[in-house]
N, C-alpha and C. Protein backbone atom coordinates (compact mmCIF):
# COMPACT_ATOMS: atom_id res chain seq x y z
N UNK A 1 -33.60 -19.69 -23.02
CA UNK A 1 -33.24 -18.55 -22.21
C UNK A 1 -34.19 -17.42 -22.55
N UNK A 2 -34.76 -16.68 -21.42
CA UNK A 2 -34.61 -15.09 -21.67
C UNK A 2 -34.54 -14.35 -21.30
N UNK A 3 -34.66 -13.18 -21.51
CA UNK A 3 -34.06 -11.96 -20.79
C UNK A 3 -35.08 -10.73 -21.02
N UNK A 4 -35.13 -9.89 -20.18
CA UNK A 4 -35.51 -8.42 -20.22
C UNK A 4 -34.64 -8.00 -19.86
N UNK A 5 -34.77 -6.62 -21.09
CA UNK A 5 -33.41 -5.74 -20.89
C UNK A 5 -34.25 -4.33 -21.25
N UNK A 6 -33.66 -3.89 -20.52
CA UNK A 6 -34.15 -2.39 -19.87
C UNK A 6 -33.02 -1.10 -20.08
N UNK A 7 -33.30 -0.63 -20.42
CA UNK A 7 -32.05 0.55 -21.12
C UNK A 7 -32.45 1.38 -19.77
N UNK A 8 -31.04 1.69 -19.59
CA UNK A 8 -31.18 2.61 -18.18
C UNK A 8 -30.06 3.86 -18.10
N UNK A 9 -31.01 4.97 -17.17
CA UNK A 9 -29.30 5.64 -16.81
C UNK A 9 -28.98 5.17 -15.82
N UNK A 10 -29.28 4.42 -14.99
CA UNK A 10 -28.25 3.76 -14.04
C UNK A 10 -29.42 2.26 -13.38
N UNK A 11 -28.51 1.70 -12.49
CA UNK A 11 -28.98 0.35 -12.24
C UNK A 11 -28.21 -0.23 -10.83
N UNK A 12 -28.78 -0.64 -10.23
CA UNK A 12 -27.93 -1.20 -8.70
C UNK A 12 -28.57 -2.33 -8.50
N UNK A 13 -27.52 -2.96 -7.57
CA UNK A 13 -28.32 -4.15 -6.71
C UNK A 13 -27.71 -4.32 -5.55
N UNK A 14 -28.48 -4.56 -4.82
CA UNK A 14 -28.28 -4.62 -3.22
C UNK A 14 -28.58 -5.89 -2.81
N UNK A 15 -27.62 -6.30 -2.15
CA UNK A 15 -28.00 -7.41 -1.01
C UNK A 15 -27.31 -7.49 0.12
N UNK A 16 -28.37 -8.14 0.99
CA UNK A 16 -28.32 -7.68 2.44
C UNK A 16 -27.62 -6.32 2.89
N UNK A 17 -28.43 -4.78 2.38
CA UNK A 17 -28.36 -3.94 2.95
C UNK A 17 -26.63 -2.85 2.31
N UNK A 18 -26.01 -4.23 1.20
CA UNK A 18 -25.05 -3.51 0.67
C UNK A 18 -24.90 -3.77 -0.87
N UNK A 19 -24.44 -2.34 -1.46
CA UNK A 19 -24.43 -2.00 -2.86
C UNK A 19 -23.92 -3.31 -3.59
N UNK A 20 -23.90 -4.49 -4.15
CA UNK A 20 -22.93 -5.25 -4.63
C UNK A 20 -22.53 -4.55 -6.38
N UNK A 21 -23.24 -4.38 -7.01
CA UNK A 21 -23.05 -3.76 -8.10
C UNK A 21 -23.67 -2.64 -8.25
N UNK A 22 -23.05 -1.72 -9.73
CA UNK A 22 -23.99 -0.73 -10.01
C UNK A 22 -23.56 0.04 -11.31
N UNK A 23 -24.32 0.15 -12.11
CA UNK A 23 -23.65 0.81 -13.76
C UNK A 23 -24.61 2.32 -13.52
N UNK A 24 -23.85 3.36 -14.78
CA UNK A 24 -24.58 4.21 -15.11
C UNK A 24 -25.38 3.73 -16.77
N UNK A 25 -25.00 4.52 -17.38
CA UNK A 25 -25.85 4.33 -18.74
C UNK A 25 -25.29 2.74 -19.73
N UNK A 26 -26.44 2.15 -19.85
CA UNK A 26 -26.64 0.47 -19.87
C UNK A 26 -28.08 -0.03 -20.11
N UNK A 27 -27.23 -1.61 -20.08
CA UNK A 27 -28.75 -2.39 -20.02
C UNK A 27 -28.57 -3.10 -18.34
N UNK A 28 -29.90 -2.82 -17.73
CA UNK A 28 -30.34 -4.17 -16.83
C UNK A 28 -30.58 -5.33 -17.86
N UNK A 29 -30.00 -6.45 -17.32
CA UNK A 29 -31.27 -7.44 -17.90
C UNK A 29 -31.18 -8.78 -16.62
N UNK A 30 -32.34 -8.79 -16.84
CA UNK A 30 -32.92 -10.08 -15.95
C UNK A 30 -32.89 -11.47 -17.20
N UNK A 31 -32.18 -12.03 -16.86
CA UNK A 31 -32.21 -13.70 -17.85
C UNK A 31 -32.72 -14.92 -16.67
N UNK A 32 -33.24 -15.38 -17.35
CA UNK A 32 -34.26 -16.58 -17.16
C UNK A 32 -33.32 -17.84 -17.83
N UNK A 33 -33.38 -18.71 -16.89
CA UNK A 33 -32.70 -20.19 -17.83
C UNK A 33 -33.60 -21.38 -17.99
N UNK A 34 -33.38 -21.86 -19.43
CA UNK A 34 -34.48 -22.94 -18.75
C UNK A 34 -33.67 -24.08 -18.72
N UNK A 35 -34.69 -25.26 -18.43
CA UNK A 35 -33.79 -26.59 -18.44
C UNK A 35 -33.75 -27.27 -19.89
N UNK A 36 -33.81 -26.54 -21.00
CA UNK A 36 -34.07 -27.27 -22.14
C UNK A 36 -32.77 -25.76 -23.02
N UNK A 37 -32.27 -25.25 -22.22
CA UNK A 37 -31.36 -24.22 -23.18
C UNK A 37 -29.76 -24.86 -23.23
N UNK A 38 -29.24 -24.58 -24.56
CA UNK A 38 -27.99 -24.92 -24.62
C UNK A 38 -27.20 -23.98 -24.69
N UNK A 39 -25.63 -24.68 -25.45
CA UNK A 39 -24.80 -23.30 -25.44
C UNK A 39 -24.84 -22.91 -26.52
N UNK A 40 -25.55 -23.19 -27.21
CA UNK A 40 -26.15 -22.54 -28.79
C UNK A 40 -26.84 -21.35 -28.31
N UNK A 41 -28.08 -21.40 -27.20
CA UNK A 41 -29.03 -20.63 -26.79
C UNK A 41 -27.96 -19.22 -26.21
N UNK A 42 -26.93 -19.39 -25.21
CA UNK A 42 -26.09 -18.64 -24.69
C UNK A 42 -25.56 -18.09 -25.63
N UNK A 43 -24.99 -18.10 -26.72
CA UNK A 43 -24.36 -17.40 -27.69
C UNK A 43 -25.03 -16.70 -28.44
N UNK A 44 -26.25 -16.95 -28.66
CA UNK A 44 -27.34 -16.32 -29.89
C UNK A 44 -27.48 -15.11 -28.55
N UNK A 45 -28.01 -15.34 -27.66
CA UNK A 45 -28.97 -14.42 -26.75
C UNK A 45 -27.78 -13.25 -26.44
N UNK A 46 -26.53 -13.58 -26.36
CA UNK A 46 -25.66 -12.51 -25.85
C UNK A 46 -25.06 -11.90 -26.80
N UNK A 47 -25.01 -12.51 -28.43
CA UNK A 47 -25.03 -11.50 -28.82
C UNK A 47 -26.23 -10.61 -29.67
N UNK A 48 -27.35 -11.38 -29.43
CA UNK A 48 -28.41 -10.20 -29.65
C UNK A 48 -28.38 -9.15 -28.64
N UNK A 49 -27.80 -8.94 -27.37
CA UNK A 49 -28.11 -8.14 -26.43
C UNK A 49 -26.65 -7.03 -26.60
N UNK A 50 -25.50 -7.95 -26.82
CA UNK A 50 -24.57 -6.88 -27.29
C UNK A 50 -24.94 -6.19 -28.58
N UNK A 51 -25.50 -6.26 -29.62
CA UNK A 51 -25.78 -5.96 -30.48
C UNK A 51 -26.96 -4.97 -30.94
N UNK A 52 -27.67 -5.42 -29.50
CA UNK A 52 -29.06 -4.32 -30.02
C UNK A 52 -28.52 -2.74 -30.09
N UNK A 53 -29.46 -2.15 -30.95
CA UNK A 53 -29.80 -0.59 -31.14
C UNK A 53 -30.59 -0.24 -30.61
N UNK A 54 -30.50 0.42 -29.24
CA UNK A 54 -31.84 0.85 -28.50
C UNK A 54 -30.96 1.98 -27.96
N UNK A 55 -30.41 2.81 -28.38
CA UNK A 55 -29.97 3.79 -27.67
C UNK A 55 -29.72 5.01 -28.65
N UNK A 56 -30.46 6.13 -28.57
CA UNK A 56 -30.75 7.29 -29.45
C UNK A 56 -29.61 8.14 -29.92
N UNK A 57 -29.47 7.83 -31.55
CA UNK A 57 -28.47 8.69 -32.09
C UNK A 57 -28.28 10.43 -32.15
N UNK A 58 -27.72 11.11 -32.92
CA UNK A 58 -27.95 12.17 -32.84
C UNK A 58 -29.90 12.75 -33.47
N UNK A 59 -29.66 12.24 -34.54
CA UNK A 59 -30.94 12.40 -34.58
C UNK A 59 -32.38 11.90 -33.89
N UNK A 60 -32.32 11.28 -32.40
CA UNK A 60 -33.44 10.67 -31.51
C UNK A 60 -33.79 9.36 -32.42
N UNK A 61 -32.99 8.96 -33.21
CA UNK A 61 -33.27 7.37 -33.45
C UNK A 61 -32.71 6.55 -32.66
N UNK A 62 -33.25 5.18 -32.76
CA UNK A 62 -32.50 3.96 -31.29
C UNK A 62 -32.04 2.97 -32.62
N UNK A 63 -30.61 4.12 -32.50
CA UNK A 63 -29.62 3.63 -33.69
C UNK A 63 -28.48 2.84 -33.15
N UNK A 64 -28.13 3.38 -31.98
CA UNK A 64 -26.62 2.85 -31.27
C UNK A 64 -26.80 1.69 -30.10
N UNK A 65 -25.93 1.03 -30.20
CA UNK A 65 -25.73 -0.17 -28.92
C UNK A 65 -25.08 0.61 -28.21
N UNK A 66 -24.45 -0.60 -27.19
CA UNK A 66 -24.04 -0.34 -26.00
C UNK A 66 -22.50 -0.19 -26.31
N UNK A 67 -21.94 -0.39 -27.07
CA UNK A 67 -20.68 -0.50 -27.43
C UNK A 67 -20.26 1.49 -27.63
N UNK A 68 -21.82 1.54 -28.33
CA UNK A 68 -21.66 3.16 -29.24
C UNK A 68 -21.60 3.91 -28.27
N UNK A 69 -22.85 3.65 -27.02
CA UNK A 69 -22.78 4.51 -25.88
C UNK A 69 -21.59 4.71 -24.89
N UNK A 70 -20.83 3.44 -24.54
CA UNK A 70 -19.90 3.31 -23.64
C UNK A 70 -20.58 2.76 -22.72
N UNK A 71 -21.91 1.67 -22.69
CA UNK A 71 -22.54 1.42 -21.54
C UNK A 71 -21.71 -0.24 -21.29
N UNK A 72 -22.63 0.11 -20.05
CA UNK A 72 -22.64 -1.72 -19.05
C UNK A 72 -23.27 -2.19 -18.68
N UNK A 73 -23.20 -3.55 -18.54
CA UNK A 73 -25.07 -4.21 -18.12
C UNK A 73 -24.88 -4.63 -16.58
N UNK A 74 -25.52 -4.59 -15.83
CA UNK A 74 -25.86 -5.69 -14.97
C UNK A 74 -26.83 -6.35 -15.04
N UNK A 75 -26.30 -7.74 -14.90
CA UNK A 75 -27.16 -9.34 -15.07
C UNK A 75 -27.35 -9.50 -13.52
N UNK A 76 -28.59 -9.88 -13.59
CA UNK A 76 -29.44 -10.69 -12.70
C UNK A 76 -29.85 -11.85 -13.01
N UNK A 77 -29.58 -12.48 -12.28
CA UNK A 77 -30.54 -13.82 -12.29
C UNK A 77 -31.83 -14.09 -12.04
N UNK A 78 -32.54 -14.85 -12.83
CA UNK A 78 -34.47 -14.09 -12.58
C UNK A 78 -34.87 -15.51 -12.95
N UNK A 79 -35.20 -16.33 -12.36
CA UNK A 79 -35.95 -17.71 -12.65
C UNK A 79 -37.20 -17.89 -12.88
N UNK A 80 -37.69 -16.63 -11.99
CA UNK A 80 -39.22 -16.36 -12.04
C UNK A 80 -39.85 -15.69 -13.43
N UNK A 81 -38.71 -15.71 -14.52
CA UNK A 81 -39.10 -15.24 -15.88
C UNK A 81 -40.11 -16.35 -16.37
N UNK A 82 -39.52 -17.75 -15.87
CA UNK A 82 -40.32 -18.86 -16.67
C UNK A 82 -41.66 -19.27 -15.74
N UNK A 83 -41.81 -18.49 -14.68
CA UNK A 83 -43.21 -18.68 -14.02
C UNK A 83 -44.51 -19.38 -15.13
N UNK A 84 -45.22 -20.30 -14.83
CA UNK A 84 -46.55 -20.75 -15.35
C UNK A 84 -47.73 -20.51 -14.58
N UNK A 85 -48.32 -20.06 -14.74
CA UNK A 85 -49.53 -19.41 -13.83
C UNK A 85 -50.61 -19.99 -14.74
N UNK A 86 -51.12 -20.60 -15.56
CA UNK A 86 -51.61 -21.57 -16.12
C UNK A 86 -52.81 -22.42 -15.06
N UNK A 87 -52.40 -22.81 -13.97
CA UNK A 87 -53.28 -23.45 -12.78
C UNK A 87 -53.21 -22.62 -11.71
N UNK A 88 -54.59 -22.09 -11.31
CA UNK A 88 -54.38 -21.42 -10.10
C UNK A 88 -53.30 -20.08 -9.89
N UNK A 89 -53.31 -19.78 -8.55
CA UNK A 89 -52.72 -18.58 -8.64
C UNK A 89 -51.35 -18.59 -8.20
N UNK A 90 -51.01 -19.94 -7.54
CA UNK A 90 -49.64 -19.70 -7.13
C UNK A 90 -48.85 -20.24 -8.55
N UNK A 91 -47.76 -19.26 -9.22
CA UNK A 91 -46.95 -19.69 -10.20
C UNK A 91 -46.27 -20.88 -9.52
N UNK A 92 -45.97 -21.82 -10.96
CA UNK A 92 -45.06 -22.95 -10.96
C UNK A 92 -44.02 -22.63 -11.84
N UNK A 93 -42.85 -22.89 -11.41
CA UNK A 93 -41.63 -22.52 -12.12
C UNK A 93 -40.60 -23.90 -12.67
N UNK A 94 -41.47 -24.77 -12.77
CA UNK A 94 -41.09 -26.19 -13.45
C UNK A 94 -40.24 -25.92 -14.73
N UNK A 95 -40.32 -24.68 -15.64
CA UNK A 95 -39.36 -24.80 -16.35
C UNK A 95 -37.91 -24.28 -16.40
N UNK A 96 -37.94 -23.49 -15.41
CA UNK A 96 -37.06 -22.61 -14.73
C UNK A 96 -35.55 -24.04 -14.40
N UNK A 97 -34.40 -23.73 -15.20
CA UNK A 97 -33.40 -24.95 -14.76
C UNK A 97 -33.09 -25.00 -13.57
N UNK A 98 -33.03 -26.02 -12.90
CA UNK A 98 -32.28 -26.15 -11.94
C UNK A 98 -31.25 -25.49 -11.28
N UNK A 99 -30.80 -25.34 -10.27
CA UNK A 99 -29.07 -24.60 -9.70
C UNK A 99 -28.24 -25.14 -10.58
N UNK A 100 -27.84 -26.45 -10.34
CA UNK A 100 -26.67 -27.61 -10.86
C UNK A 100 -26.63 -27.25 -12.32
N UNK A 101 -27.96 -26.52 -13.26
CA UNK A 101 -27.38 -26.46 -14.85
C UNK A 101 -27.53 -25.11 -14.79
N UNK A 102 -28.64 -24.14 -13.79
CA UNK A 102 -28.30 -22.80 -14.04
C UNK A 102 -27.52 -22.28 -13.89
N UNK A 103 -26.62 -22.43 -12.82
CA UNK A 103 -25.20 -21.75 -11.92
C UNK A 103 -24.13 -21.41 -13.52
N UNK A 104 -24.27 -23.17 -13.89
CA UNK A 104 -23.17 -23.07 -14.84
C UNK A 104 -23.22 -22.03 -16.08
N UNK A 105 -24.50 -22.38 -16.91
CA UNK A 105 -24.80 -21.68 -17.81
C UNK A 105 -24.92 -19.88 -17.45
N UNK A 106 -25.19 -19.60 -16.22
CA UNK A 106 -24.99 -18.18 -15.73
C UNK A 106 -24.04 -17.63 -16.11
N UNK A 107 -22.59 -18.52 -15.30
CA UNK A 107 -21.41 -18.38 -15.37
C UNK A 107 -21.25 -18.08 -16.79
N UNK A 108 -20.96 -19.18 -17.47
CA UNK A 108 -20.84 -18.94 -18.65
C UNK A 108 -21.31 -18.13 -19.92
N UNK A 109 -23.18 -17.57 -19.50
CA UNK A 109 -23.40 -16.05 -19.83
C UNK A 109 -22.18 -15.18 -19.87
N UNK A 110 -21.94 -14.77 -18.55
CA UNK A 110 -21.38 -13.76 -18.18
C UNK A 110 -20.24 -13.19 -18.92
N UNK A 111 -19.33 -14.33 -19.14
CA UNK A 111 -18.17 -14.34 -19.82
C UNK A 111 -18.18 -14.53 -21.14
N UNK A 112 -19.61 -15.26 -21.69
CA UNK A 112 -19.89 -14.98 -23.27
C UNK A 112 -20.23 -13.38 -23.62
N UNK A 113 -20.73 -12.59 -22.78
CA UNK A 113 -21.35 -11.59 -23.26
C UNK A 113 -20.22 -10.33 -22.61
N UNK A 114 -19.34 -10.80 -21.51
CA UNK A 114 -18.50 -9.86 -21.12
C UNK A 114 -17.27 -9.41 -22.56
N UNK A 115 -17.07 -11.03 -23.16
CA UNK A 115 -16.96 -10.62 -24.54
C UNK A 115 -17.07 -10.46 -25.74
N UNK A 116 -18.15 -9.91 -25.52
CA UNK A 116 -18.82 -9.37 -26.87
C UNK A 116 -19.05 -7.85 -27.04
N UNK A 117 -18.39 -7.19 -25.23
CA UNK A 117 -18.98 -6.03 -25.49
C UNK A 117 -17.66 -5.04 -24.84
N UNK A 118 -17.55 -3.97 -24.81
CA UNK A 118 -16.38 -3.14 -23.98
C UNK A 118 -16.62 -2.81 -23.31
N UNK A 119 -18.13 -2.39 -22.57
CA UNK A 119 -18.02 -2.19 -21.34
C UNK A 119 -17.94 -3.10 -20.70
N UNK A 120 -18.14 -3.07 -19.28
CA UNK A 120 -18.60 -4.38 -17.81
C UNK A 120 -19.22 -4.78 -17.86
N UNK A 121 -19.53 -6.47 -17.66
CA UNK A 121 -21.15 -7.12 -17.15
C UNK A 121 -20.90 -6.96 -15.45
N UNK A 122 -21.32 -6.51 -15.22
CA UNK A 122 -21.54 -6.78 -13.12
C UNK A 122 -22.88 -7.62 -13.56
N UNK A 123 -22.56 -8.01 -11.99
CA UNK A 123 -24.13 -8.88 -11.48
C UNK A 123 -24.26 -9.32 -10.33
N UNK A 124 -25.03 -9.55 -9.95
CA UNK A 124 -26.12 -10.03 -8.44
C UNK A 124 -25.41 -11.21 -7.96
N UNK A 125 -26.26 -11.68 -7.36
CA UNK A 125 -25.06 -12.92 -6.65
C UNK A 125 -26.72 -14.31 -6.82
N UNK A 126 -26.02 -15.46 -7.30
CA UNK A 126 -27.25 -15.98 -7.87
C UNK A 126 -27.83 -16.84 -7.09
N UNK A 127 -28.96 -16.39 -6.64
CA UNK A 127 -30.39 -16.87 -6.04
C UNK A 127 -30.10 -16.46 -4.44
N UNK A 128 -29.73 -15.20 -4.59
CA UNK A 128 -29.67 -14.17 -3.37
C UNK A 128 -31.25 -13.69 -3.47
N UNK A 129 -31.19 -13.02 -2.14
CA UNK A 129 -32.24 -11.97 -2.16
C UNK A 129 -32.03 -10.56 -2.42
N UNK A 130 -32.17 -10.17 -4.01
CA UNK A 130 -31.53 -8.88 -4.42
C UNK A 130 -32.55 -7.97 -4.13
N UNK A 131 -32.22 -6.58 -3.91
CA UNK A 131 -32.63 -5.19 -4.27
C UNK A 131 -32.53 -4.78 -5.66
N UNK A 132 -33.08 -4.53 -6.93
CA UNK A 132 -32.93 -4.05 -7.66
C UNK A 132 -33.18 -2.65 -8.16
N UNK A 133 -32.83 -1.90 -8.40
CA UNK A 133 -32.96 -0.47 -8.06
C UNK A 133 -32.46 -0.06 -9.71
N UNK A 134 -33.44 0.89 -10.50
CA UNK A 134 -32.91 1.36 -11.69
C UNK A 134 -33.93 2.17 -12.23
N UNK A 135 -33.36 3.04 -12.76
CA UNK A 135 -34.02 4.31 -13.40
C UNK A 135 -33.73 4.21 -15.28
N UNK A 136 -35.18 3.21 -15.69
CA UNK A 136 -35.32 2.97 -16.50
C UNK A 136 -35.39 3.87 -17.52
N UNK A 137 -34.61 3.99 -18.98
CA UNK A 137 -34.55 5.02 -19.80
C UNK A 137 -35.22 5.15 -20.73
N UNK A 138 -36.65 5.77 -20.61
CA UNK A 138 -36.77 5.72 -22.29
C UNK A 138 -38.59 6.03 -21.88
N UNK A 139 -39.69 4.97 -21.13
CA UNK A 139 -38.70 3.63 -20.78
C UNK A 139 -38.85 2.59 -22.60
N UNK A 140 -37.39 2.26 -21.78
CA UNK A 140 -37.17 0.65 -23.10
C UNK A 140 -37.07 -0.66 -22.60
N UNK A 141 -37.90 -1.62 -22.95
CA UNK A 141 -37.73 -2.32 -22.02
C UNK A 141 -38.42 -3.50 -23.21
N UNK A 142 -37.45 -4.23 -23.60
CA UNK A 142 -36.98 -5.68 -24.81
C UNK A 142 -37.16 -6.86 -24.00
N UNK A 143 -37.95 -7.85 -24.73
CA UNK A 143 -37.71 -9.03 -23.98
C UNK A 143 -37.40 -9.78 -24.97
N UNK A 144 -36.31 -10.68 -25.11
CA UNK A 144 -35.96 -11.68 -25.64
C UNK A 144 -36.04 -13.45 -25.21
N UNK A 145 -37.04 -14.60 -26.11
CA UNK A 145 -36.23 -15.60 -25.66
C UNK A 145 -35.82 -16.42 -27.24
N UNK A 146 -35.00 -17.23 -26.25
CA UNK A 146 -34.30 -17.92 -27.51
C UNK A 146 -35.31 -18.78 -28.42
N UNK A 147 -36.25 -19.26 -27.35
CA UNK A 147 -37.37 -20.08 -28.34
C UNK A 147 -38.08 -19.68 -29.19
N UNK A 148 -37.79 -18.51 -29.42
CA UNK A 148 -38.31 -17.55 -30.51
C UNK A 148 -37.44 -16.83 -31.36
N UNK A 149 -36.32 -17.87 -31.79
CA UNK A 149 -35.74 -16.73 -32.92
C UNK A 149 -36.20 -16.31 -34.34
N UNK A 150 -37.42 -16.86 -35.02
CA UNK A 150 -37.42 -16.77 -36.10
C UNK A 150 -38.62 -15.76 -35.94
């Protein structure tokens, strides 16, 4: 799996022409699935993302999570994280999982990381054609994947 996560004061997504979600102060993150991630991968990744410190204490350190702020994320679904551009110019997204194992593991994001944290996860509707719209804070902007935890 991975993800970019983007500390924001606010974040939307639109499809077809209407608001479906929208947080104020939060993370976007776009997660990527691949076809080689488990539910080991889902648990590590959500709670590194509930857990991060990227949000400025009293003293302008990026001391506090999202828990400290009172924020919420909206998840997107982003397949095009695992793009290979390796040959030529049109990306291949061969590692990018499938619907049939991404849908699930999405799902099951959602609700791993909805509890891990107090605010809301909202999110996009998966493998729509979203609007993403957000006024990135900082900017901060983390990318995590699981194939790299050490």
């Amino acid at each position: 799996m991975r993800a970019v996560i983007q500390r924001v004061t606010r974040a939307s997504v639109t499809i077809n022409g209407t608001i479906k979600s929208e947080i104020g102060t939060g993370f976007l993150v776009l997660l990527g699935i691949e076809d080689t991630d488990t539910d080991e991968d889902l648990v590590w990744l959500s709670g590194k993302i509930a857990r991060l410190r990227v949000f400025s204490d009293e003293n302008d350190l990026m001391n506090r999570s999202l828990d400290d702020v009172h924020g919420d994320v909206l998840l997107i679904s982003q397949f095009t994280l695992f793009a290979s551009t390796k040959k030529g110019n049109r990306p291949s997204y061969i590692r990018a999982a499938r619907p049939e194992k991404a849908i699930p593991m999405y799902e099951a994001f959602i609700k791993q990381l909805q509890s891990e944290i107090q605010g809301n996860v909202l999110t996009g509707e998966f493998g729509a054609d979203m609007k993403v719209d957000l006024l990135n804070d900082g900017p901060v902007t983390i990318v995590i994947d699981t194939k790299n935890k050490e």
